[in-house]
Protein backbone atom coordinates (compact mmCIF):
# COMPACT_ATOMS: atom_id res chain seq x y z
CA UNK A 1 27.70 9.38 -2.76
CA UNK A 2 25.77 5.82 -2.55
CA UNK A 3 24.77 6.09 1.13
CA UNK A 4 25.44 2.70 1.12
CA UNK A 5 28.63 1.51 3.87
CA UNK A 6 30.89 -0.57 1.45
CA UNK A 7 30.77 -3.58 4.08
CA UNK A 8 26.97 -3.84 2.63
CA UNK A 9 27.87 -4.31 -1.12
CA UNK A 10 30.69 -6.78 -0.44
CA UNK A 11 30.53 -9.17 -2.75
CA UNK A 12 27.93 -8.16 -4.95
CA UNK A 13 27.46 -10.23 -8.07
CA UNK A 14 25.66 -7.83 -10.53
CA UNK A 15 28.26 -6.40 -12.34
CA UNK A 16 27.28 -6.82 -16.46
CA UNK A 17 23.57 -8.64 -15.01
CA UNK A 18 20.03 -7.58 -15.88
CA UNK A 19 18.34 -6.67 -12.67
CA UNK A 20 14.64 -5.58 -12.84
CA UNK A 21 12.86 -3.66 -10.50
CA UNK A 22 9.02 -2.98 -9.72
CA UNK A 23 8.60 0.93 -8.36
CA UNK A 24 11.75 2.22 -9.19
CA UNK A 25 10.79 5.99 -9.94
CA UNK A 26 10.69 6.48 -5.75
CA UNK A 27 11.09 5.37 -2.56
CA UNK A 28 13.18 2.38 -1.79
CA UNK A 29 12.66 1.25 -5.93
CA UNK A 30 14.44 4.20 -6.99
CA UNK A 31 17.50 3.29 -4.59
CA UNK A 32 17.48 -0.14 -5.06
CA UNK A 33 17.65 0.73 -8.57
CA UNK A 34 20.37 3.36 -8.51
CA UNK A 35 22.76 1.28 -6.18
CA UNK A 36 22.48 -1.40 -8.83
CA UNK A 37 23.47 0.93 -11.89
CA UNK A 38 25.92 2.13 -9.46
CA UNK A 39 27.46 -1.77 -9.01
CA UNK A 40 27.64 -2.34 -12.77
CA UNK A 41 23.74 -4.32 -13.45
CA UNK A 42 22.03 -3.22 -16.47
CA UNK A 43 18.93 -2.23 -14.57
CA UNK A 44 15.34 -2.12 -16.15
CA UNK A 45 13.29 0.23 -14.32
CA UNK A 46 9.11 -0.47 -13.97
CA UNK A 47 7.00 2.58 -13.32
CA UNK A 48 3.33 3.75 -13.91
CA UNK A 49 3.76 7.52 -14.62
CA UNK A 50 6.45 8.11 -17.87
CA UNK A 51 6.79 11.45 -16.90
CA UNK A 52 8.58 10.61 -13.54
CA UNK A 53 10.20 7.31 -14.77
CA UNK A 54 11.61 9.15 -17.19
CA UNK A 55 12.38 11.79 -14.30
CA UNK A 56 14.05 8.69 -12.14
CA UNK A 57 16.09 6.98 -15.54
CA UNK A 58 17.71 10.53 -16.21
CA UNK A 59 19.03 10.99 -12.50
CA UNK A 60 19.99 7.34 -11.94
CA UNK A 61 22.30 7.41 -15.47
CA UNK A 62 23.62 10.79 -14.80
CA UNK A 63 24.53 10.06 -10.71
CA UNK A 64 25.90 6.86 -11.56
CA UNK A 65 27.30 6.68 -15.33
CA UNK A 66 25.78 3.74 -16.39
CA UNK A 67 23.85 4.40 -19.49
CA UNK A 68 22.12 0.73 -19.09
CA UNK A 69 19.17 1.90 -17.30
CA UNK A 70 15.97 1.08 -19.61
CA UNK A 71 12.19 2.18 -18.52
CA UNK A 72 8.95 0.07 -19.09
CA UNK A 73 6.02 1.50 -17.91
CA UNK A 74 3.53 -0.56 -15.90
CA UNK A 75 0.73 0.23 -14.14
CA UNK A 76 0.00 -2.30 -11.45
CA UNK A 77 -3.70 -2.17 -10.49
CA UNK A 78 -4.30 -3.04 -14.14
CA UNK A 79 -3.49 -6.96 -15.00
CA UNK A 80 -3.07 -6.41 -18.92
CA UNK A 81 -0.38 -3.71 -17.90
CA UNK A 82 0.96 -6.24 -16.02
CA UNK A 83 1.17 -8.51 -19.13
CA UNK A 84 1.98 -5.76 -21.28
CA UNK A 85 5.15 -5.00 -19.37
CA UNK A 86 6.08 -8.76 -19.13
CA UNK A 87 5.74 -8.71 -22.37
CA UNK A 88 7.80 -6.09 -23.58
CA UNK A 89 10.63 -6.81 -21.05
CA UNK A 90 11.13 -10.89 -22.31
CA UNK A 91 11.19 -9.14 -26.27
CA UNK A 92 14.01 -6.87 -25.09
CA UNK A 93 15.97 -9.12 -23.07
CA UNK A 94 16.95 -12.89 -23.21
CA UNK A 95 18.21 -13.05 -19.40
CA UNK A 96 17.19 -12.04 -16.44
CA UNK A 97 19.24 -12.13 -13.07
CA UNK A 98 17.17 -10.69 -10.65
CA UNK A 99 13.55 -9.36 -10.28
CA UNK A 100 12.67 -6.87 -7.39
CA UNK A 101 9.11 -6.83 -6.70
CA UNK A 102 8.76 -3.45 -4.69
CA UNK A 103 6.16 -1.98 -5.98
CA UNK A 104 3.18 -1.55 -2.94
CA UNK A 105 0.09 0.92 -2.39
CA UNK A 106 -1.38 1.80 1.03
CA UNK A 107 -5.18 3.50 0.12
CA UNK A 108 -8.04 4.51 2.55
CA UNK A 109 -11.07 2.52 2.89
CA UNK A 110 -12.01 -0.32 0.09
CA UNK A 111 -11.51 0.56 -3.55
CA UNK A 112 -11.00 -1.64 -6.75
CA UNK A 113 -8.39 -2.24 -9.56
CA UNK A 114 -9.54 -2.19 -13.17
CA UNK A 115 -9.94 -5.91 -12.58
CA UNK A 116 -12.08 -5.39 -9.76
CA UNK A 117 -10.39 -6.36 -6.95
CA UNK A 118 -9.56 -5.31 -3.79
CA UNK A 119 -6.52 -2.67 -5.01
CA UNK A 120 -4.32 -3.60 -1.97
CA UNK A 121 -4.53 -7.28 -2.93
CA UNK A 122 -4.12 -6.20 -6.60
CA UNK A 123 -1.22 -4.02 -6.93
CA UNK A 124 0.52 -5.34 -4.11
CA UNK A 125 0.31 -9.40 -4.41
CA UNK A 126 -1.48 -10.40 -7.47
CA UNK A 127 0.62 -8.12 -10.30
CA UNK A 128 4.20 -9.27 -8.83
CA UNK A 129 2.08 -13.17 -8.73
CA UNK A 130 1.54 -12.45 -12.24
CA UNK A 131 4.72 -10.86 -13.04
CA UNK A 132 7.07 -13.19 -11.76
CA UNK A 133 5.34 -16.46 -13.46
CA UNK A 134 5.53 -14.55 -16.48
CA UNK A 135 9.10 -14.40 -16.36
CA UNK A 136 9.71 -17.54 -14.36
CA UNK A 137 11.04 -19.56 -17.78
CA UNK A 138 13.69 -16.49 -18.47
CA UNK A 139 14.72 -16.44 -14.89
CA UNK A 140 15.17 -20.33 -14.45
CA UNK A 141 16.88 -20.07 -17.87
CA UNK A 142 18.91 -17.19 -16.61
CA UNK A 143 19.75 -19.19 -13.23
CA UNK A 144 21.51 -18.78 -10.67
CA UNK A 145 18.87 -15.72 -10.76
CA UNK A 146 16.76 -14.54 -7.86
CA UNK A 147 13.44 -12.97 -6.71
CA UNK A 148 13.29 -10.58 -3.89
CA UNK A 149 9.85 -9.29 -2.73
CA UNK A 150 9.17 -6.01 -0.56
CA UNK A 151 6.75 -7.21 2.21
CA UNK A 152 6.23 -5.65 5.46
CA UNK A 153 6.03 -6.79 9.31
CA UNK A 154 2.67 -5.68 8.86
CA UNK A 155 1.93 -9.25 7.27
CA UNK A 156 1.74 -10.28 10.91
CA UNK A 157 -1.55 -8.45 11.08
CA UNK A 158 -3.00 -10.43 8.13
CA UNK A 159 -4.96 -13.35 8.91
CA UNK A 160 -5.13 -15.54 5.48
CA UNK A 161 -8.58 -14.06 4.55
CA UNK A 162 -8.91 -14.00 0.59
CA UNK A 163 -11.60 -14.28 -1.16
CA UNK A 164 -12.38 -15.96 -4.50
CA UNK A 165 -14.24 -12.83 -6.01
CA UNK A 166 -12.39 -9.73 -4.50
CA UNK A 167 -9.26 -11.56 -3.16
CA UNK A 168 -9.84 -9.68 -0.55
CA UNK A 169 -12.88 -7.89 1.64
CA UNK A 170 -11.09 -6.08 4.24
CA UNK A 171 -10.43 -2.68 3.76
CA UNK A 172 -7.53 0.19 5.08
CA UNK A 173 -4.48 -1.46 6.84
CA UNK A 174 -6.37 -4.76 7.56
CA UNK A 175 -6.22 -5.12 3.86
CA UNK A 176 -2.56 -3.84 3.50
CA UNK A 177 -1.62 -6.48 6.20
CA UNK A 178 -3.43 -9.59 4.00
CA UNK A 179 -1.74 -7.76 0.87
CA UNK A 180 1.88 -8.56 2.69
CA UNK A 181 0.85 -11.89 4.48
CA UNK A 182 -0.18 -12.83 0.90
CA UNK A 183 3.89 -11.28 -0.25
CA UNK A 184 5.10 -13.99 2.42
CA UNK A 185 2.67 -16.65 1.55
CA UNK A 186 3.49 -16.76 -2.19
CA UNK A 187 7.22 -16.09 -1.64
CA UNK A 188 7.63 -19.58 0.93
CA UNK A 189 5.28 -21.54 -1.98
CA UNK A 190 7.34 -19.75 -4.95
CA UNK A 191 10.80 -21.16 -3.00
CA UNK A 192 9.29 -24.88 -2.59
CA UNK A 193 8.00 -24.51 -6.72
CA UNK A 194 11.49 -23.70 -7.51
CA UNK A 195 13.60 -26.14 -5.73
CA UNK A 196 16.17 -27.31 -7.36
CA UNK A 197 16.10 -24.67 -10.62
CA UNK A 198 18.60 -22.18 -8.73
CA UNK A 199 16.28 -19.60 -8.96
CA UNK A 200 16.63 -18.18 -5.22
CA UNK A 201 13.29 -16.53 -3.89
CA UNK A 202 13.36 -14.49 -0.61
CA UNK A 203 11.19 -11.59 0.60
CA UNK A 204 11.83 -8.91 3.33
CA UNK A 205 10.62 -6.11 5.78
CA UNK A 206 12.67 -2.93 4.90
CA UNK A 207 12.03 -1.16 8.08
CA UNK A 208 9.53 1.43 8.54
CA UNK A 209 10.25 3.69 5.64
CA UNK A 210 10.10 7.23 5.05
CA UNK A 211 8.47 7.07 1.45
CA UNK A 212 5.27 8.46 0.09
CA UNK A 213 3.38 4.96 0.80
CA UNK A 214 0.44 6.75 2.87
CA UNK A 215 1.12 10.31 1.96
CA UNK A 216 -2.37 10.65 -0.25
CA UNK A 217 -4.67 8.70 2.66
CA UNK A 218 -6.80 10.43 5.11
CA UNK A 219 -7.50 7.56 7.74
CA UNK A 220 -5.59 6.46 11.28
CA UNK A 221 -2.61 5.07 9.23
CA UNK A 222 -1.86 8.20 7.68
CA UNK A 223 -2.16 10.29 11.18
CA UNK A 224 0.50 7.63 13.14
CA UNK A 225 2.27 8.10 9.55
CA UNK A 226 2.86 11.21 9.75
CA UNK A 227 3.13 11.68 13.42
CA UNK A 228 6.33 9.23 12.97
CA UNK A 229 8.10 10.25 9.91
CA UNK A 230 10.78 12.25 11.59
CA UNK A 231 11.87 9.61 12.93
CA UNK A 232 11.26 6.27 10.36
CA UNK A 233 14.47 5.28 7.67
CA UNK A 234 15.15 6.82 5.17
CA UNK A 235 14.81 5.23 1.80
CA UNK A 236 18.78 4.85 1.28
CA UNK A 237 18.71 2.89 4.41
CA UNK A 238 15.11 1.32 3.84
CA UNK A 239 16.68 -0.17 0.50
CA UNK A 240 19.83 -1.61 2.01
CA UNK A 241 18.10 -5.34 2.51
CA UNK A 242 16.20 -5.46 -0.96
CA UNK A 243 19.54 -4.33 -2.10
CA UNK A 244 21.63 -7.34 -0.47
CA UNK A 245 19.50 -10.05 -1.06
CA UNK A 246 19.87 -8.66 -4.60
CA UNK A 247 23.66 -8.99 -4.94
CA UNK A 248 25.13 -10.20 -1.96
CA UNK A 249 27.67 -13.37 -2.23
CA UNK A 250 26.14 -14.23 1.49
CA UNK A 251 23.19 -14.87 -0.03
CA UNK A 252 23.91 -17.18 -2.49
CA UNK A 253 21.38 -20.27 -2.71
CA UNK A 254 19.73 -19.09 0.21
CA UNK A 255 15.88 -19.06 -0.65
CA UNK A 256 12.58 -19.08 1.08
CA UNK A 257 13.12 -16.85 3.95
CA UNK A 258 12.09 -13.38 5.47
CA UNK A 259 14.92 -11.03 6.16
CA UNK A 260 15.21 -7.63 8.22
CA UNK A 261 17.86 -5.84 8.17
CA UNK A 262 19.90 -8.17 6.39
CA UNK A 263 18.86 -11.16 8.44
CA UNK A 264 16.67 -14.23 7.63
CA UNK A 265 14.40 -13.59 10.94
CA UNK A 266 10.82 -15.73 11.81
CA UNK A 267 8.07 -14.37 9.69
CA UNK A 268 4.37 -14.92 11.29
CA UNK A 269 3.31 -18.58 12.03
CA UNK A 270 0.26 -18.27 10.11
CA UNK A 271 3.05 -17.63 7.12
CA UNK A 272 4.42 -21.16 7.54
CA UNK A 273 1.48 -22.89 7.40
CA UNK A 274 1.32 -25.26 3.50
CA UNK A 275 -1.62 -25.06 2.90
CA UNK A 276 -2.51 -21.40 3.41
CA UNK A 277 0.58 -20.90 0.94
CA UNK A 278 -1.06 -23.65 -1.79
CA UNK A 279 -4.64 -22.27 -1.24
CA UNK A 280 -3.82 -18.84 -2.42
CA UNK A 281 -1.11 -19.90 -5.30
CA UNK A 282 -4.15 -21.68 -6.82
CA UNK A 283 -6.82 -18.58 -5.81
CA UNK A 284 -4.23 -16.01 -7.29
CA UNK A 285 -4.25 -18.28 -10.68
CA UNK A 286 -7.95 -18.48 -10.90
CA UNK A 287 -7.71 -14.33 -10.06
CA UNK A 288 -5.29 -13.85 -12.67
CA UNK A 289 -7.16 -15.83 -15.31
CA UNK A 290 -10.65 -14.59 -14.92
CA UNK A 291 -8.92 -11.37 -15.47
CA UNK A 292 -7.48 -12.29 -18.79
CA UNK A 293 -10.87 -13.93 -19.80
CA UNK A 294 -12.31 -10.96 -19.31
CA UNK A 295 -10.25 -8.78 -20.42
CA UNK A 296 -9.80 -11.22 -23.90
């Protein structure tokens, strides 16, 4: 059973596409991910650990039928993985229809990706920044095609603070927030880039989720975490908006906009504002280069 009501995939338009999704051994990935083998997509699955990828590709072919499932591994807080994966997906397929960036860390005070920066900023904005360029000539080829990023209302915490060395110096959820200000920033500035290409890009809050996001922390988020997971979504119903900007018909051509719940709602004002957006497209290049210098 999808969990899904059918008025919700209503005019989906993935039956036969290639659908790619960040996360997708857990959580809201793994649903998003299922529900579109479920619709028809051939769906190409990104996850760090093999062992439970391989866990997630097994369940989602045998609850669903559809023997198109493929697995890449990935592992975000690690730019060449990044590339790696990008890599390895375009050599395997000549389309793609739609690319869910979900995958997202939450992690207790300040630590560093193998890059070294700021592993909030990292895993959650710079590898889907990377990603999706790296795959922005398929997807425009592809097109229609569209981009659908997990943020969070949290963004409304962030303030625009990135920095040139770390991307970011905040630490715990003041960091998450700028991670998912910076998911908002780069989707309105990805939207404007891609005018006219009918490559769609939209990003979302999925509700405050029942998933393992905060599980391994010690700090306040984790306690008021905990405290309220009775009584947060579950990740069938956390999914549900990832999932329709994915395939619905309703959605069609609609780009640059935050939705909850399926509805394009107001993100923060300090979201909106141009330059904000063009200041860190260009600081997540220069991040995203110096790492590949380096790592050359």
């Amino acid at each position: 059973m999808s969990g899904l009501h059918p008025l919700e995939t209503k005019g989906a338009l993935v039956v036969g596409k290639i659908c790619v999704v960040t996360g997708a051994n857990a959580g809201i990935g793994y649903v998003t991910a299922l529900e579109l083998a479920r619709m028809g997509a051939t769906v190409v699955m990104l996850c760090r650990s093999r062992e439970r990828g391989e866990a997630a590709q097994a369940a989602i072919v045998a609850a669903t039928g559809n023997r198109q499932v493929e697995l890449i591994l990935a592992d975000f807080s690690a730019l060449s993985s990044v590339r790696a994966a990008a890599t390895t997906l375009l050599a395997r397929q000549s389309r793609i229809d739609v690319l869910v960036n979900n995958a997202g860390l939450y992690v207790d005070g300040q630590q560093h990706s193998a890059d070294g920066y700021e592993l909030m900023f990292a895993v959650n904005h710079l590898a889907p920044f990377l990603f999706t360029n790296l795959l922005l000539d398929t997807l425009k080829a592809t097109a229609p095609a569209r981009i659908v990023t997990v943020a969070s209302s949290g963004h409304t915490s962030g303030r625009g603070r990135f920095d040139a060395r770390l991307g970011c110096t905040a630490e715990g959820f003041r960091a998450y927030a700028e991670s998912k200000l910076a998911n908002v920033l780069f989707t309105y500035e990805l939207a404007r880039r891609l005018e006219g290409s009918g490559v769609t890009a939209n990003c979302l809050h999925p509700g405050v989720v029942r998933t393992n996001l905060a599980t391994t922390t010690q700090g306040l988020f984790s306690f008021v975490f905990g405290l309220f997971r009775p009584f947060m979504l579950t990740p069938e119903q956390g999914a549900q908006t990832s999932i329709y900007l994915a395939t619905s018909a309703e959605v069609e051509g609609v780009t640059g906009k935050y939705f909850t719940n399926r509805r394009a709602v107001p993100s923060s004002l300090l979201s909106h504002d141009q330059t904000r957006q063009q200041h860190l497209w260009n600081l997540s290049e220069d991040l995203v280069q110096t790492a590949a210098s380096i790592g050359a």
